[in-house]
Protein backbone atom coordinates (compact mmCIF):
# COMPACT_ATOMS: atom_id res chain seq x y z
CA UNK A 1 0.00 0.00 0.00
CA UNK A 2 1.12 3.31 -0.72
CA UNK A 3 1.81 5.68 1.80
CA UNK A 4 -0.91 7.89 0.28
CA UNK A 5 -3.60 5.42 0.71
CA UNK A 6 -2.32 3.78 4.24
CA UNK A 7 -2.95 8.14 5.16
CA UNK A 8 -6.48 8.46 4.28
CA UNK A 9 -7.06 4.58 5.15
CA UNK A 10 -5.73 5.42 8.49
CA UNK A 11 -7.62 9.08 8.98
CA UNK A 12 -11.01 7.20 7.64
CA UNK A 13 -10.72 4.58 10.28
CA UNK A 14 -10.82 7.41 12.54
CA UNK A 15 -13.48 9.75 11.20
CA UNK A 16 -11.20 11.96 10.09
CA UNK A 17 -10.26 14.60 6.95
CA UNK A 18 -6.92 14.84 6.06
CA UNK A 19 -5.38 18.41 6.09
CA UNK A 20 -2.87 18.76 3.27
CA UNK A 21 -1.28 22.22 3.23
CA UNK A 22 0.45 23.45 0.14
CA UNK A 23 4.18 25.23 0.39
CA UNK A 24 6.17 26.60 -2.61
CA UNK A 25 9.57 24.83 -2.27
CA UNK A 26 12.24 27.48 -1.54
CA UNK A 27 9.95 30.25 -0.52
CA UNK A 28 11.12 32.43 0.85
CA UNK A 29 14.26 31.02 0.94
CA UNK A 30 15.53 27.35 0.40
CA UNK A 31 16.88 26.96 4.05
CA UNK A 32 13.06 26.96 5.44
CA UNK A 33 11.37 24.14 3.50
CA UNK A 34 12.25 20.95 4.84
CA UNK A 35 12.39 22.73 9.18
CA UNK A 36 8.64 24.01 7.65
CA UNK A 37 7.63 20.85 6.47
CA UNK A 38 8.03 19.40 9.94
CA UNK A 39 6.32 21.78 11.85
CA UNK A 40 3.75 21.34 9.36
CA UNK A 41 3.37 17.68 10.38
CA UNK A 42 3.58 18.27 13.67
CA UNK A 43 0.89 21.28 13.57
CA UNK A 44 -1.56 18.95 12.12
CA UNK A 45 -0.62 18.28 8.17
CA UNK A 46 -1.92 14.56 7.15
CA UNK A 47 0.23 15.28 3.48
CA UNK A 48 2.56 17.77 2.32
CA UNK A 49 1.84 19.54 -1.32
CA UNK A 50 5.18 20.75 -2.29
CA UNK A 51 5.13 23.55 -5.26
CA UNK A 52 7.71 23.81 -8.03
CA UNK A 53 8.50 26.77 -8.46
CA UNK A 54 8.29 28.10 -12.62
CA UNK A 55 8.12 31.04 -14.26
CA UNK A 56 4.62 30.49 -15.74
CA UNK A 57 1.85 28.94 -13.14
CA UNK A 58 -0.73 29.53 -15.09
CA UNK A 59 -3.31 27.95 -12.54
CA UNK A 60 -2.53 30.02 -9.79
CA UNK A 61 -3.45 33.72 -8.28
CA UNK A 62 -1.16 36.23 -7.73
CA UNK A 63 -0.30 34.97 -4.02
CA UNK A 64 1.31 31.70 -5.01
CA UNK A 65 2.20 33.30 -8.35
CA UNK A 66 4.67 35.59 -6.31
CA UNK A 67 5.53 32.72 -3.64
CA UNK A 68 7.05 31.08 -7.04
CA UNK A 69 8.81 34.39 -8.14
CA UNK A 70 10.25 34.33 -4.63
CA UNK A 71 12.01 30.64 -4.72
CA UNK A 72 13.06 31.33 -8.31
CA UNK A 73 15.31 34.43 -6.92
CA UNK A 74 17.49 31.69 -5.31
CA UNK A 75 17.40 29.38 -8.42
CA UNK A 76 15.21 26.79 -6.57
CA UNK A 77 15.14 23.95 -8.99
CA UNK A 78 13.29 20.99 -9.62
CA UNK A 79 17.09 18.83 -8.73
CA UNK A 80 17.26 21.52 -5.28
CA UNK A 81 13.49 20.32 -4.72
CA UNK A 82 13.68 16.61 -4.58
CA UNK A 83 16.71 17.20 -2.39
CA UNK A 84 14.99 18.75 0.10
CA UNK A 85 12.28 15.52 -0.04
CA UNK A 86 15.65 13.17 0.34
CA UNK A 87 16.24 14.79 3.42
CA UNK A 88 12.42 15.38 5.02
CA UNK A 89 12.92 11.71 4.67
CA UNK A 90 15.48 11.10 6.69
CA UNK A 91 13.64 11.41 9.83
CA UNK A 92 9.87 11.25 8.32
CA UNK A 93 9.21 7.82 6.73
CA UNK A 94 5.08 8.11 7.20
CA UNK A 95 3.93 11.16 5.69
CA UNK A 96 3.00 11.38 2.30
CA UNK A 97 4.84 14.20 -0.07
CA UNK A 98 3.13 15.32 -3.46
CA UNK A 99 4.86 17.58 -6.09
CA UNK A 100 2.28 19.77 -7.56
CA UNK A 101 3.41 21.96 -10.26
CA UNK A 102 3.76 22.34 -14.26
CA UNK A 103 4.84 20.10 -16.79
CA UNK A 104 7.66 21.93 -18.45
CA UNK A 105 10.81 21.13 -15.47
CA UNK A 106 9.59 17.82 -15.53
CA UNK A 107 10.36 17.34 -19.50
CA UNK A 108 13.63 19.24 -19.27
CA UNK A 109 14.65 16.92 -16.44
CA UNK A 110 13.20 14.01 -18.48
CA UNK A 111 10.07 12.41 -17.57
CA UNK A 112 12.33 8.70 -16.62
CA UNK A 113 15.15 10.24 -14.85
CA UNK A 114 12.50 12.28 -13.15
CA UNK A 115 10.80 9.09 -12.02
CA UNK A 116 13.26 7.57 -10.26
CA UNK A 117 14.77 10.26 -9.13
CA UNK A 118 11.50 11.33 -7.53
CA UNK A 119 11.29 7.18 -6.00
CA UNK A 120 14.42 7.42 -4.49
CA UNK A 121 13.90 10.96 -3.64
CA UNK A 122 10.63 9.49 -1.40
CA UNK A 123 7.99 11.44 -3.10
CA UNK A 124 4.66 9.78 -3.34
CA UNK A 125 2.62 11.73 -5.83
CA UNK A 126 2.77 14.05 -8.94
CA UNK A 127 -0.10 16.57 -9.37
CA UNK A 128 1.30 17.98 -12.73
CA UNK A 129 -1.51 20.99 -13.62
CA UNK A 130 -1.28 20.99 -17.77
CA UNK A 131 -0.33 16.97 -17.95
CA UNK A 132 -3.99 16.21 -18.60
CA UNK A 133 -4.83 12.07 -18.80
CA UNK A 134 -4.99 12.38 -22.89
CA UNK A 135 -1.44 13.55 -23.34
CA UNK A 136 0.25 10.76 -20.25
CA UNK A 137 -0.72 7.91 -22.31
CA UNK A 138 3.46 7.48 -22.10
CA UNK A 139 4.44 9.66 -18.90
CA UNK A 140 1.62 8.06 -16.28
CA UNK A 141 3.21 4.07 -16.54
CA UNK A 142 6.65 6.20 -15.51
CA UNK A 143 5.19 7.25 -12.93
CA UNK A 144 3.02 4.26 -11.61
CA UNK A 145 6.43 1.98 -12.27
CA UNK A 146 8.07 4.36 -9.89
CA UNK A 147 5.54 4.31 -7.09
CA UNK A 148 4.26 7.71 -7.77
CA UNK A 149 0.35 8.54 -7.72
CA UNK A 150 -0.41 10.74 -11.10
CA UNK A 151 -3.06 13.08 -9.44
CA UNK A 152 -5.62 14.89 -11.44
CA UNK A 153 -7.77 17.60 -11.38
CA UNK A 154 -11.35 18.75 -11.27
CA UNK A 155 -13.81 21.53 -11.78
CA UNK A 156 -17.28 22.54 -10.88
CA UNK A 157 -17.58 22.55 -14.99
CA UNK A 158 -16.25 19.18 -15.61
CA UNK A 159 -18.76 16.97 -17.50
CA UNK A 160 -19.23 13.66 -16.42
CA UNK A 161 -17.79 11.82 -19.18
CA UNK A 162 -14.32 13.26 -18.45
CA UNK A 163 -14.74 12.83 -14.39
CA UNK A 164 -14.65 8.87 -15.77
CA UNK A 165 -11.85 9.49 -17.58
CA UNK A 166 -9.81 11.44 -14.46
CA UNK A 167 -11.15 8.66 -12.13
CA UNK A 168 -9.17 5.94 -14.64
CA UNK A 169 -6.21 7.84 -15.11
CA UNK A 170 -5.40 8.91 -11.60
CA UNK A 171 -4.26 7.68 -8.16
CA UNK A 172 -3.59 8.91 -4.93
CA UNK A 173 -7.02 10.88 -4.49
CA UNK A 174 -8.51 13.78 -6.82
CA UNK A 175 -8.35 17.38 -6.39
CA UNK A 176 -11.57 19.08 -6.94
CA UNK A 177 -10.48 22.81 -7.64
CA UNK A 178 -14.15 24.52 -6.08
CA UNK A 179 -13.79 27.43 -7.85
CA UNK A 180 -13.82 29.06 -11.20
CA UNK A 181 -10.95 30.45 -11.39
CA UNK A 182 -7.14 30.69 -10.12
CA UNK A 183 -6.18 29.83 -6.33
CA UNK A 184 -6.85 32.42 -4.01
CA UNK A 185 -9.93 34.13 -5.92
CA UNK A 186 -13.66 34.40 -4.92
CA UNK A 187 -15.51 33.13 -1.82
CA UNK A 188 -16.66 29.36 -1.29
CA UNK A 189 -20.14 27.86 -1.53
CA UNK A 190 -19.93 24.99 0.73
CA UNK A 191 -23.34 23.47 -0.17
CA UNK A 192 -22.23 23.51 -4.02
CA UNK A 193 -18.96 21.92 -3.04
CA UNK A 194 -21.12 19.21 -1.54
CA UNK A 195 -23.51 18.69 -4.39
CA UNK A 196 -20.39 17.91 -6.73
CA UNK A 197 -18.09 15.63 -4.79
CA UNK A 198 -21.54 13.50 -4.33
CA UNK A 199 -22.10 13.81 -7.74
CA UNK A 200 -17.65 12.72 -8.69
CA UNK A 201 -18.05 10.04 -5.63
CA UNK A 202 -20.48 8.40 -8.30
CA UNK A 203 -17.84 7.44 -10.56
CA UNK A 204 -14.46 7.17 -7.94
CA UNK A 205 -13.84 5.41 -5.25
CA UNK A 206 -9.84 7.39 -4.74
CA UNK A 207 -10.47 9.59 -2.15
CA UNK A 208 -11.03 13.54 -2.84
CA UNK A 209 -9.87 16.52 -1.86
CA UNK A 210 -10.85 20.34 -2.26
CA UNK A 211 -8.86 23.38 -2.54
CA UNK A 212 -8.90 26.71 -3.80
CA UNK A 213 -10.90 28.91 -1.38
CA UNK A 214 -9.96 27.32 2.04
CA UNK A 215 -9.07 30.44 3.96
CA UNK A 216 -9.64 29.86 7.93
CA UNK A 217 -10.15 27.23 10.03
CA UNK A 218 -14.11 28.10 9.62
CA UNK A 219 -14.14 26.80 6.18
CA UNK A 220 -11.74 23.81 6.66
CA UNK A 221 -13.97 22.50 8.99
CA UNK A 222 -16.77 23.19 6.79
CA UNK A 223 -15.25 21.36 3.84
CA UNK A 224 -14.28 18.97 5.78
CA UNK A 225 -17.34 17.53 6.43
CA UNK A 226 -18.24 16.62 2.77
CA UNK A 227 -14.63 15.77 1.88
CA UNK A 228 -11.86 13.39 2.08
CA UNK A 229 -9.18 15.93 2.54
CA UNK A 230 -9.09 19.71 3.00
CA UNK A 231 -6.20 21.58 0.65
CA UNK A 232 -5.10 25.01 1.91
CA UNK A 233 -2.18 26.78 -0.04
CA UNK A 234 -2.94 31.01 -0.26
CA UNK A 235 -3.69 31.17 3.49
CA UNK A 236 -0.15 29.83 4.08
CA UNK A 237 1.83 31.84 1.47
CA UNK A 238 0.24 34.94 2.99
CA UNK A 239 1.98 34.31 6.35
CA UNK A 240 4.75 33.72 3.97
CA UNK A 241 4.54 37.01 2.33
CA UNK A 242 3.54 38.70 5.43
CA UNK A 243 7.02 38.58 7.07
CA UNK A 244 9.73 36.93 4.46
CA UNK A 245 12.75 37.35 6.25
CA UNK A 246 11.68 36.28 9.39
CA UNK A 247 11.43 32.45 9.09
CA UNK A 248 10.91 31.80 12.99
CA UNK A 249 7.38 34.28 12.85
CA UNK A 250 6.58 32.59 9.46
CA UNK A 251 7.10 28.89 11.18
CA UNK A 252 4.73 30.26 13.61
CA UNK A 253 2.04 31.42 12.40
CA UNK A 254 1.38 28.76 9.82
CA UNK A 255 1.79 25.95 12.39
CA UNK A 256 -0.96 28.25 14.50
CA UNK A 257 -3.08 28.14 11.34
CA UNK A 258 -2.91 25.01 10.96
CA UNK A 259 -3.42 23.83 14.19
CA UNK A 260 -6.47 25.72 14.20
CA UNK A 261 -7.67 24.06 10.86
CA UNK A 262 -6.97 20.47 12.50
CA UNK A 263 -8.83 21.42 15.70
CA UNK A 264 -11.60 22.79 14.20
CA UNK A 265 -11.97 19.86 11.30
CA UNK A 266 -11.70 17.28 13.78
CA UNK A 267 -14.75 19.17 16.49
């Protein structure tokens, strides 16, 4: 079993959501990632998203957008990154560590020595935003060879036919983006959140998870009681961008935000 489903077989067995924050690798500087990614675990976090940084993130807001610019100033690259998983490894073996980012630093790396590199490296998942299933037909085997989950995602205007299609490709769980739009924008509608994960949970059985729009403990919670997992990424790179050069205050604050989350999804 993967360590991505032995996480959300473990949380279900206890009636819980798992929290999965997202962090842009090398923001603000490379020194903090891996120190943050513990105290992200230990605030709470059931699964680490880890950004790539690059130049063009076409699917994000202007928050993460400049949480990328950020790690790019100190060259933060896609080698640095799976570095910096090597050595969250060395003293955390359990928790579950997915790459989310584009597709271009994967090609220029090359999609097999990315693979293994990413095995050895002890990541457990690839959420790669403009890979859709159509055009992996000879990337996703890599990638499932290699013990990494290809994760997919959706939108309140995916049709049904193409939900199938996600469900077939993908592993690990599903991402259902619940807004229109980039992260960070608009306000969520819980109760249309709800309506579509019953309506995806009628062709999937992986486990899903929402983002985009979780701001505050107040909505975690609320999200967390239709979902299998809560994803929170512009609520954290604000405390990011908040105080930049002071890592111990940004350390801080997000493991207080997310502590708060975990308290108040698990109430």
């Amino acid at each position: 079993m993967s360590r991505i489903a032995a996480c959300f077989a473990a949380l279900k067995a206890q009636g819980k959501t798992a929290l999965i924050p997202y962090v842009t690798a090398g923001d603000p500087h490379p020194s903090i990632t891996v120190p943050l990614m513990h105290r992200m675990v230990a605030a709470g976090a059931d699964i680490i998203e880890l950004g790539v940084p690059f130049s063009d993130p076409m699917a994000d807001g202007p928050t993460i957008q400049q949480a990328h610019e950020r790690a790019l100033l100190h060259n933060t690259s896609l080698h640095d990154i799976l570095g910096m998983v090597a050595e969250f490894r060395q003293t955390n073996q359990t928790t579950p560590v997915v790459l989310m980012g584009y597709l271009n630093p994967i090609e220029i790396m090359g999609y097999a020595e990315f693979a293994q590199a990413a095995e050895t490296a002890g990541v457990d998942g690839a959420l790669t935003v403009d890979l859709p299933p159509e055009e992996g037909v000879g990337v996703l085997p890599l990638f499932r060879a290699h013990g990494i989950d290809p994760i997919f995602l959706l939108s309140p205007t995916t049709p049904n036919v193409r939900i199938k299609t996600v469900a077939e490709a993908g592993g690990g769980f599903i991402y259902y983006v619940s807004l229109k739009g980039v992260t960070g924008a608009n306000t969520l509608d819980v109760g249309q959140v709800a309506e579509r994960i019953a309506q995806i949970r009628e062709h999937t059985d992986l486990p899903l998870g929402v983002g985009f729009g979780i701001k505050d403990a107040q909505t975690a919670a609320a999200v967390a009681k239709v979902a299998d997992a809560v994803v929170v990424g512009s609520a954290i790179i604000k405390q990011i961008e908040a105080t930049p050069a002071d890592h111990a205050v940004i350390m801080n604050n997000i493991s207080d935000l997310l502590a708060s989350m975990r308290t108040a999804m698990d109430a």
